[in-house]
Structure formats: C-alpha cells, structure tokens
C-alpha atoms as a PDB file:
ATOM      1  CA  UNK A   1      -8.395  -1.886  -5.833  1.00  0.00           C
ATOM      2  CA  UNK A   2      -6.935   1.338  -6.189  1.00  0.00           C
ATOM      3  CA  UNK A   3      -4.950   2.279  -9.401  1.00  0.00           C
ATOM      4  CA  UNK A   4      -1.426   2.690  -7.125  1.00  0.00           C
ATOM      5  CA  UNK A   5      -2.206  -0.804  -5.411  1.00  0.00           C
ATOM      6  CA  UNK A   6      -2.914  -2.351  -9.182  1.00  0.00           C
ATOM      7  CA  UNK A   7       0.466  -0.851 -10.330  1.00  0.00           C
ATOM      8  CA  UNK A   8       2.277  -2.433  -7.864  1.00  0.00           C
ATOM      9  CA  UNK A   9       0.582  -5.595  -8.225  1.00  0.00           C
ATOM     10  CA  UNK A  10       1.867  -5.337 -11.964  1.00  0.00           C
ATOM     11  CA  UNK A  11       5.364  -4.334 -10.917  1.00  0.00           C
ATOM     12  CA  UNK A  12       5.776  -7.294  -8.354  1.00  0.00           C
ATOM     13  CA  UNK A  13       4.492  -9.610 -11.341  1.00  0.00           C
ATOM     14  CA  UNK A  14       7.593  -8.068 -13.831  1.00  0.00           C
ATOM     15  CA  UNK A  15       9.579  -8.452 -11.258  1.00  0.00           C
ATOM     16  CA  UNK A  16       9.087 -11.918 -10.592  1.00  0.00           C
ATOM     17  CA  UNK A  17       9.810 -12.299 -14.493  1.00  0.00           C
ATOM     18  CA  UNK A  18      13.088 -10.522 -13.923  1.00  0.00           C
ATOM     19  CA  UNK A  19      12.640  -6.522 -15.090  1.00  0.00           C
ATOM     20  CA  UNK A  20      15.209  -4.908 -13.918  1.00  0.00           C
ATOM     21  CA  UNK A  21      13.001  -1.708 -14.309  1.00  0.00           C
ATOM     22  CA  UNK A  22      10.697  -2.765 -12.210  1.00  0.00           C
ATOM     23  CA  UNK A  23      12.843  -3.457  -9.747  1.00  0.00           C
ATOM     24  CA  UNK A  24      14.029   0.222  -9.872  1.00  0.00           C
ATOM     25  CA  UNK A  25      10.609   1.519  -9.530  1.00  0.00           C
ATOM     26  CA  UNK A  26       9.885  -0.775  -6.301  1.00  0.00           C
ATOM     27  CA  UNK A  27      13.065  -0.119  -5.008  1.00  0.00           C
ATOM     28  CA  UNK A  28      12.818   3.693  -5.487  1.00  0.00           C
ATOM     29  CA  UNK A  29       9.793   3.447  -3.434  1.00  0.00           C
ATOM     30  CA  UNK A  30      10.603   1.767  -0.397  1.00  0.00           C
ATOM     31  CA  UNK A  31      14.443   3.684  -0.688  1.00  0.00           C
ATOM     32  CA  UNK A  32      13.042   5.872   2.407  1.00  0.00           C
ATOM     33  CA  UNK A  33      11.903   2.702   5.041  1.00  0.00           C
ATOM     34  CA  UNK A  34      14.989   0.839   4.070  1.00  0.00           C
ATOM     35  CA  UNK A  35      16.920   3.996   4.660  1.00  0.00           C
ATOM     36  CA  UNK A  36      15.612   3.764   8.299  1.00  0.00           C
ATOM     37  CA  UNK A  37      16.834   0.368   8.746  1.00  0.00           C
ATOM     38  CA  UNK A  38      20.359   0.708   7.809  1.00  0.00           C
ATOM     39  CA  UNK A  39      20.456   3.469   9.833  1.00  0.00           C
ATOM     40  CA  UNK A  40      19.367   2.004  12.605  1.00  0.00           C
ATOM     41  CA  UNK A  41      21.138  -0.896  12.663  1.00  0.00           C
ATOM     42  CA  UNK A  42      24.523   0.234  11.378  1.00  0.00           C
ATOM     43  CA  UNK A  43      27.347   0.466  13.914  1.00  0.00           C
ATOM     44  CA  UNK A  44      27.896   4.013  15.134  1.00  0.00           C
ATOM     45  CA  UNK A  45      31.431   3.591  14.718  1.00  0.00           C
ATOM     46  CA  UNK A  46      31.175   3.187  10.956  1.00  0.00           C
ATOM     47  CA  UNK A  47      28.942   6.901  10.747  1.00  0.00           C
ATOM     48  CA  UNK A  48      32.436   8.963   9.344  1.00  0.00           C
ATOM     49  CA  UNK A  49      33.062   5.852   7.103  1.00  0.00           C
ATOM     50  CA  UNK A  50      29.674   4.771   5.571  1.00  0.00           C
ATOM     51  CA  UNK A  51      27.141   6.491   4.279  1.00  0.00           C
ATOM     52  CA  UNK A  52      23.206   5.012   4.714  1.00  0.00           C
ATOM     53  CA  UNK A  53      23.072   6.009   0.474  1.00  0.00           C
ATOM     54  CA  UNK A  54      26.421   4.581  -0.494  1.00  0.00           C
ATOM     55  CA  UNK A  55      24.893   1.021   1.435  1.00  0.00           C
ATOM     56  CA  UNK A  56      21.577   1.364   0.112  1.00  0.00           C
ATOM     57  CA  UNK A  57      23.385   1.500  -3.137  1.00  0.00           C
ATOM     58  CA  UNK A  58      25.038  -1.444  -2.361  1.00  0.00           C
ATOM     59  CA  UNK A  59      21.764  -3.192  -1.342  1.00  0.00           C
ATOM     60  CA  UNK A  60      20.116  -2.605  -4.376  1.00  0.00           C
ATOM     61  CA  UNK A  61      22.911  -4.035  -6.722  1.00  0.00           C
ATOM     62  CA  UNK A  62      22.881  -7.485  -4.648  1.00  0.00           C
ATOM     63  CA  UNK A  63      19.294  -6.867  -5.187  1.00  0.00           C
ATOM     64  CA  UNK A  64      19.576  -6.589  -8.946  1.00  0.00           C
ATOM     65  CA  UNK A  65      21.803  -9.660  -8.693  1.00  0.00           C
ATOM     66  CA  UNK A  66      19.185 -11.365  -6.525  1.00  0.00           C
ATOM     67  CA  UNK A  67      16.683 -10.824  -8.563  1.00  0.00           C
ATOM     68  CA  UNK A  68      15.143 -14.145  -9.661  1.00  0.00           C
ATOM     69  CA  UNK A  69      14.913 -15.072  -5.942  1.00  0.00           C
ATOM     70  CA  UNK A  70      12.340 -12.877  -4.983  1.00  0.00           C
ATOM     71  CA  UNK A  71       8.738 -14.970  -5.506  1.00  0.00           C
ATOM     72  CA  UNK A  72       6.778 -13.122  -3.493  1.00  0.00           C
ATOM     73  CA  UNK A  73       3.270 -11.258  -4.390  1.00  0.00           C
ATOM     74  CA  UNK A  74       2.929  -8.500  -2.089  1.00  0.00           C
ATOM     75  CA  UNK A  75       4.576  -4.924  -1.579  1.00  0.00           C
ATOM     76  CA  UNK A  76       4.712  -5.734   1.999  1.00  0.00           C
ATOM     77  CA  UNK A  77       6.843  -9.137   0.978  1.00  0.00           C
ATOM     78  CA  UNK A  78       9.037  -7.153  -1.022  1.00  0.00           C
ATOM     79  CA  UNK A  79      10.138  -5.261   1.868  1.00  0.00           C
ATOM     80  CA  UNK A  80      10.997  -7.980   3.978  1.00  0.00           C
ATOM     81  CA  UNK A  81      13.051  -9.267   0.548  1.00  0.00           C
ATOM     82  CA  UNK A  82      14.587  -6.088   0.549  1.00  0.00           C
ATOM     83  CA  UNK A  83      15.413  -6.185   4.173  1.00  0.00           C
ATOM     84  CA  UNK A  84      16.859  -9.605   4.222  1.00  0.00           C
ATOM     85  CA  UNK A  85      19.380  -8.376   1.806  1.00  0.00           C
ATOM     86  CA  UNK A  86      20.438  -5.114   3.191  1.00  0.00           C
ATOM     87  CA  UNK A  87      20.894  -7.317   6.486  1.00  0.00           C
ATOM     88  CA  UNK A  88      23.465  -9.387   4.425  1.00  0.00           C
ATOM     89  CA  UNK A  89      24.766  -6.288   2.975  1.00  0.00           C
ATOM     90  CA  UNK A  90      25.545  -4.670   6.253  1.00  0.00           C
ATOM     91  CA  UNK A  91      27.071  -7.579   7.912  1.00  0.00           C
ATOM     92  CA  UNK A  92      29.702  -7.763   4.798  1.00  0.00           C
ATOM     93  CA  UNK A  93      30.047  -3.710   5.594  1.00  0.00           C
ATOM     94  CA  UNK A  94      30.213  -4.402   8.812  1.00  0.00           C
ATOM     95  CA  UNK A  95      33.020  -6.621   8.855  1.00  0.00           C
ATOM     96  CA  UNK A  96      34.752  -4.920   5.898  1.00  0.00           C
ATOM     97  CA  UNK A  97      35.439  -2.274   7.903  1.00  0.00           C
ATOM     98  CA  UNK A  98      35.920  -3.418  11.826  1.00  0.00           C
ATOM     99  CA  UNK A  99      36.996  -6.967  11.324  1.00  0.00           C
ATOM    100  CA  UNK A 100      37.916  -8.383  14.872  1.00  0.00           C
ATOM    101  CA  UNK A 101      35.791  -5.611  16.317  1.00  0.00           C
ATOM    102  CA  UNK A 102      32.579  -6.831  15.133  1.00  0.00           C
ATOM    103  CA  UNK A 103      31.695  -7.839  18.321  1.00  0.00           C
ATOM    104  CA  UNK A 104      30.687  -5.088  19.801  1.00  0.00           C
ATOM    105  CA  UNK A 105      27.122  -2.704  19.784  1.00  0.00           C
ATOM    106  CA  UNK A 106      25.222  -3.012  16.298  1.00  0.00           C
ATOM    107  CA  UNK A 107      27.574  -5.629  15.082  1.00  0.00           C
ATOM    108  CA  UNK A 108      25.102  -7.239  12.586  1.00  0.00           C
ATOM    109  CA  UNK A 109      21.784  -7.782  12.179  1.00  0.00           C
ATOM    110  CA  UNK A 110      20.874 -10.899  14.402  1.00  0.00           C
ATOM    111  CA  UNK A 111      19.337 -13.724  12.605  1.00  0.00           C
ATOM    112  CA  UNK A 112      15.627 -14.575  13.427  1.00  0.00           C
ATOM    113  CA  UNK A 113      15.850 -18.071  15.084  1.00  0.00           C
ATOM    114  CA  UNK A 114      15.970 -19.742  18.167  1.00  0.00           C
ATOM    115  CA  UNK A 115      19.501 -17.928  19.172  1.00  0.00           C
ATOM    116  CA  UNK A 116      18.939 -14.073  19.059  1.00  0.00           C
ATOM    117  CA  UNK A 117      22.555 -12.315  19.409  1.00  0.00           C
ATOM    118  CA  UNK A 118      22.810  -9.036  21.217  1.00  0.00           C
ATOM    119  CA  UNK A 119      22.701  -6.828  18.393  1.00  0.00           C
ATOM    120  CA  UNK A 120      19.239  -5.793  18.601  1.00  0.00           C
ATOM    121  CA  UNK A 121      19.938  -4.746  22.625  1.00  0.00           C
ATOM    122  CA  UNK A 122      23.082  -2.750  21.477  1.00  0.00           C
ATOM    123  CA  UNK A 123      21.178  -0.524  18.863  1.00  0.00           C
ATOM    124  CA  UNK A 124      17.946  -0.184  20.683  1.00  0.00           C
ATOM    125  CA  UNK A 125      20.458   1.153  23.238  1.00  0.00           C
ATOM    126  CA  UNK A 126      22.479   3.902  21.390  1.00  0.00           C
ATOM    127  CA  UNK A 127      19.225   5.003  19.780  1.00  0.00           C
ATOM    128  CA  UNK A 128      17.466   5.558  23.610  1.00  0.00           C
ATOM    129  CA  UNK A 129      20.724   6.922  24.320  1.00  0.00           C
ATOM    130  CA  UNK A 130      21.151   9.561  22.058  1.00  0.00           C
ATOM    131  CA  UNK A 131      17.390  10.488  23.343  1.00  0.00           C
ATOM    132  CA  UNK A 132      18.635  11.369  26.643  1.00  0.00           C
ATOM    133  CA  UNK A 133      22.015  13.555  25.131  1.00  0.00           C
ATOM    134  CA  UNK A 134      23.691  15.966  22.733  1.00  0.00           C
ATOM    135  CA  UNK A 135      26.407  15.217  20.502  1.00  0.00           C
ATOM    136  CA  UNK A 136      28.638  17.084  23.010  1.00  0.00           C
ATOM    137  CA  UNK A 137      27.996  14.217  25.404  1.00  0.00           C
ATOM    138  CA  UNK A 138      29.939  11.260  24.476  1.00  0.00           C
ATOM    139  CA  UNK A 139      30.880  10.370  27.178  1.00  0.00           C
ATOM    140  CA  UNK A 140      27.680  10.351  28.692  1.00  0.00           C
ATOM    141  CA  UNK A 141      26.051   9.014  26.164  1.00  0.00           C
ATOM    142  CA  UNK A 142      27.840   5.732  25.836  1.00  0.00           C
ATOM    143  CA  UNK A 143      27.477   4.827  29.811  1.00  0.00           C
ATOM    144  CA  UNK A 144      24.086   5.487  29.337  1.00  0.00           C
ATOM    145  CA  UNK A 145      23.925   3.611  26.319  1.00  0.00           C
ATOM    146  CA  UNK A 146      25.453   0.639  28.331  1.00  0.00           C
ATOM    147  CA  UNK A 147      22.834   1.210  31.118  1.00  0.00           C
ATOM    148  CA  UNK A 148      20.521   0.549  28.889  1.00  0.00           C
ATOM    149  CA  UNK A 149      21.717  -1.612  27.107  1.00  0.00           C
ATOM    150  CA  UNK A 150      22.341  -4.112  30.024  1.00  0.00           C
ATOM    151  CA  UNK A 151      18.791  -3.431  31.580  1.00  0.00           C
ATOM    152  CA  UNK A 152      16.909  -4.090  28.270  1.00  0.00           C
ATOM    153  CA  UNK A 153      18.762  -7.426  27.324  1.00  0.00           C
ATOM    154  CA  UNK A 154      16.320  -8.827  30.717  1.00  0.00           C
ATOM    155  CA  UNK A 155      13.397  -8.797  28.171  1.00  0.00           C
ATOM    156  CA  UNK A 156      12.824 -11.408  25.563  1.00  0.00           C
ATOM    157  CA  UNK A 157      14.545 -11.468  22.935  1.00  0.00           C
ATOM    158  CA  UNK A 158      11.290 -11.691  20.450  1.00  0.00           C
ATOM    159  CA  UNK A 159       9.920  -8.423  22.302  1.00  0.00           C
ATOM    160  CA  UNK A 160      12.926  -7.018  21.825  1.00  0.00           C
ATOM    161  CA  UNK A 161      13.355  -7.214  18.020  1.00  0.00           C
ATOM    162  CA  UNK A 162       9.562  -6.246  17.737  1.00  0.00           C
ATOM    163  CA  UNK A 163      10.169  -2.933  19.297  1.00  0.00           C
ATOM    164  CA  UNK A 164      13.090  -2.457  16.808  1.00  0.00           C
ATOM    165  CA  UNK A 165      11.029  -2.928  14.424  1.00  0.00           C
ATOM    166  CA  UNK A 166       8.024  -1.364  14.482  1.00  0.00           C
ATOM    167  CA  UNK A 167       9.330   1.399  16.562  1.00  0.00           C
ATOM    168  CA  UNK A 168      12.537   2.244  14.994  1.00  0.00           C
ATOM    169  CA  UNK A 169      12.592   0.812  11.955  1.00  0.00           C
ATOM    170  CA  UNK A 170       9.101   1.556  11.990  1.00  0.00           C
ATOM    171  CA  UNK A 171       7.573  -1.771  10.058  1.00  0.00           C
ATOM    172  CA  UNK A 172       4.023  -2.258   9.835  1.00  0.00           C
ATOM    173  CA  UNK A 173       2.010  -4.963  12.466  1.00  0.00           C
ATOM    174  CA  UNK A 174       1.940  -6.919   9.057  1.00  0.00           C
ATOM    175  CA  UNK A 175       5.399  -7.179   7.908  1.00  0.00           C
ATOM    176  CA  UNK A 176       6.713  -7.746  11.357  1.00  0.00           C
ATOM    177  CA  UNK A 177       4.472 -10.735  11.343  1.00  0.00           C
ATOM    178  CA  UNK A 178       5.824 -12.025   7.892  1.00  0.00           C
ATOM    179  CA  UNK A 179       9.534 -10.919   9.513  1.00  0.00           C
ATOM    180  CA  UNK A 180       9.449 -13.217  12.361  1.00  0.00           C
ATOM    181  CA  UNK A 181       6.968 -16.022  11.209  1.00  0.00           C
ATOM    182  CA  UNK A 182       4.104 -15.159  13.299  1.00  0.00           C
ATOM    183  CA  UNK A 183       0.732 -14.195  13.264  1.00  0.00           C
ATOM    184  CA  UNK A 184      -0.120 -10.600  13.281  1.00  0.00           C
ATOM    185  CA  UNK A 185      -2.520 -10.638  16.731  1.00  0.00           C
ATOM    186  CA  UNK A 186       0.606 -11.729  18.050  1.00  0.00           C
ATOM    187  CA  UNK A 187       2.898  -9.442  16.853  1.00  0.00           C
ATOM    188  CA  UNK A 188       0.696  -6.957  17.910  1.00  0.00           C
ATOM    189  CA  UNK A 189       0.257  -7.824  21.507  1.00  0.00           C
ATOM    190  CA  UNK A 190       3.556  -8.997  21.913  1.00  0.00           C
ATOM    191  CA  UNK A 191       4.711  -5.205  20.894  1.00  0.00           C
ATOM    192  CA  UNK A 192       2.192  -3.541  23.203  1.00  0.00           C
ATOM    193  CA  UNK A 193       3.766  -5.961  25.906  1.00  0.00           C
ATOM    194  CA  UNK A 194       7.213  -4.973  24.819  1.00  0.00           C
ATOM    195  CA  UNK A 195       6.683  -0.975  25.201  1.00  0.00           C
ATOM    196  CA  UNK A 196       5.140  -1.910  28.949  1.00  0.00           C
ATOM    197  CA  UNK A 197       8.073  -3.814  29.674  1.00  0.00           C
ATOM    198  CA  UNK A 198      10.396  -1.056  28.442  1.00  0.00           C
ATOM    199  CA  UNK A 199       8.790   1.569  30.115  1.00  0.00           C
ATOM    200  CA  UNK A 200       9.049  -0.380  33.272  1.00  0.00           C
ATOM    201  CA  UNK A 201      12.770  -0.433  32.529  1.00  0.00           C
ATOM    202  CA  UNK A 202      13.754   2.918  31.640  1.00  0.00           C
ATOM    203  CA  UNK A 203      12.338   4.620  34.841  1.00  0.00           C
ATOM    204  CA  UNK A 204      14.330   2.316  36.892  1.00  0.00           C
ATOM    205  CA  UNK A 205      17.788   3.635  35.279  1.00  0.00           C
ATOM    206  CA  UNK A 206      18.632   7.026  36.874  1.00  0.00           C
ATOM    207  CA  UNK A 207      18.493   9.035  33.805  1.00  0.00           C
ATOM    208  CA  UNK A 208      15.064   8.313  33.184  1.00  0.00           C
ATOM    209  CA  UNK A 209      13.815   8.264  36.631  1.00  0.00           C
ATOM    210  CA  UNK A 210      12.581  11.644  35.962  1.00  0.00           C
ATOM    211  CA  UNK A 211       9.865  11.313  33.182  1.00  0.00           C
ATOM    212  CA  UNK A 212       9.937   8.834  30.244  1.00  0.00           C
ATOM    213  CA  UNK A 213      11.011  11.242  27.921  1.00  0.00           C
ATOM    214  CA  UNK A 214      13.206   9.666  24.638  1.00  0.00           C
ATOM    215  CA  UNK A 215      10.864   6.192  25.253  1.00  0.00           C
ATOM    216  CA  UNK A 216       8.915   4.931  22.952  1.00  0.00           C
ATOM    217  CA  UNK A 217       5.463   5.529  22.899  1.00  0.00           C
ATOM    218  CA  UNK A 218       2.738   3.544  20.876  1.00  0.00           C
END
C-alpha cells in the first residue's frame, strides 16, 4: 500500500470518528472533481448568479454538518458521499434562485431510481451544445441544445446518466458502479454502449452531420 493510499485510509477512519480536520483534508482533495460536477449540472441560467466556489462552499458546510453520516471506508465512497450532498445542495440553489422555473434544462440533479427526470438530457445537451458554438451564438446554441436534447432523451435513461458521469463529470468505472448500484462490468459496457448510441445520434442532427466533432469519445 502506498504511503498516500495509507493516509487516506487514516483520514477516512478520523473521519468516521468525526475530525473535522480530516474532513478538510479529504475535502480539499477531491475540491477539483466535485468542482466538475456542479458545474456540470448547474443551470446555465444561474452562471451570473452562482459561483461553482461559493456552492462548493456551501457543500462542504452541509458536509461538516453531515458529518457523522458518512460510514464509508474508501476514497472512492467518499466521493459519492460528497456528491450526494452537493446534489442536495444544488437543488436548494437551484430553487432558491428560479423557484417556479425549476422546470426547465439542469433543473436538479435527478434521483437514481426507477423514475429518471430529464435533467440529465437537458445538461448533457447544453454541454454538446456549447461544443458545436461560441458564446456569440446564443441563439444558436440553445436550438441546438434542444435538438439535442430531444434526440438524446430516445436512449435509456441509465446510459444516459453513465455518460454524464464518466464523461462529463468524469467519475471513475468504479464509483459510477457504487453511484448507481451496479456492478462495474456493467457500468462499463453499458457506457461503451452509451457513446455508440450517442454517436449514432449526433450525426443524424444536422449540425453534426458533418464529422462528430464536440462528441464524446472514450
């Protein structure tokens, strides 16, 4: 075991106990991955408003709060702690700040269960989206965004939060496993599957007829 692997295994064991400090350290060490998922996930509309560091600020004092509910052993279990919360957090952001309008693209996280809400369609969609355009393009950007967006809700909705997250939120085979309660052979085939289907998507919409530039690749 290597001396950064025992350290963590000693930090996850204070933690458990309660350390606050620990929990700094751990946090301070995943801040960059959980960075990715807030800012994938949070609602464009909220980008003057919020910033990704003011709500992974937030995530870490409900984590701090939280803190005796975390009984797990392994970094990669931490994560997905972490992650559950900042998916709490940005729902209460979320509808702090657009109320009635949360039903629109990115509105919350969906929860993992037998009813998967569109979220995971809307922000897989403004993320290809902005692939294909410049800033300067708004306008283009959010028809294409809806394009997309309506094309990629045909695939399941388990394939579809599986290329979220290892692709854009860019989660190991592992903790997308331990995310969705399945075993990691099938996470991973189900995510080679999901690029395939994706790919077979994209070139049917007119603004990626022309190569498959902006999709994701393994």
């Amino acid at each position: 075991m290597s001396e950064g692997a025992a350290n963590s295994g000693d930090l996850l064991a204070r933690l458990k106990t309660g350390d606050g400090k620990a929990l700094a350290e751990l946090f301070s060490r995943e801040r960059e991955r959980l960075g990715r998922v807030v800012r994938f996930r949070l609602d464009p509309r909220l980008a003057r408003r919020v910033d990704a560091d003011d709500v992974l600020q937030e995530v870490y004092l409900s984590a701090a709060q939280r803190i005796g509910s975390f009984q797990g052993d392994s970094a990669p279990s931490f994560f997905i702690w972490l992650r559950l919360i900042a998916r709490q957090t940005m729902i209460d952001i979320h509808r702090r700040h657009l109320g009635a309008q949360l039903r629109d693209a990115c509105r919350e996280v969906p929860n993992l269960g037998p009813s998967y809400s569109q979220a995971t369609s809307a922000c897989l969609a403004v993320q290809l989206a902005a692939s294909r355009t410049s800033p300067s393009q708004a306008a283009i950007r959010d028809e294409i965004s809806h394009q997309i967006e309506r094309a990629i809700e045909t695939m399941d909705p388990i394939d579809r939060e599986i290329l979220a997250l290892r692709h854009f939120e860019e989660l190991t085979n592992s903790e997308v496993a331990e995310e969705l309660g399945i075993q990691q052979k099938a996470a991973s085939i189900r995510y080679v599957r999901a690029l395939t289907r994706l790919r077979q998507i994209l070139v049917q919409l007119p603004d990626f007829a022309s190569g498959d530039r902006g999709a994701p690749g393994p």
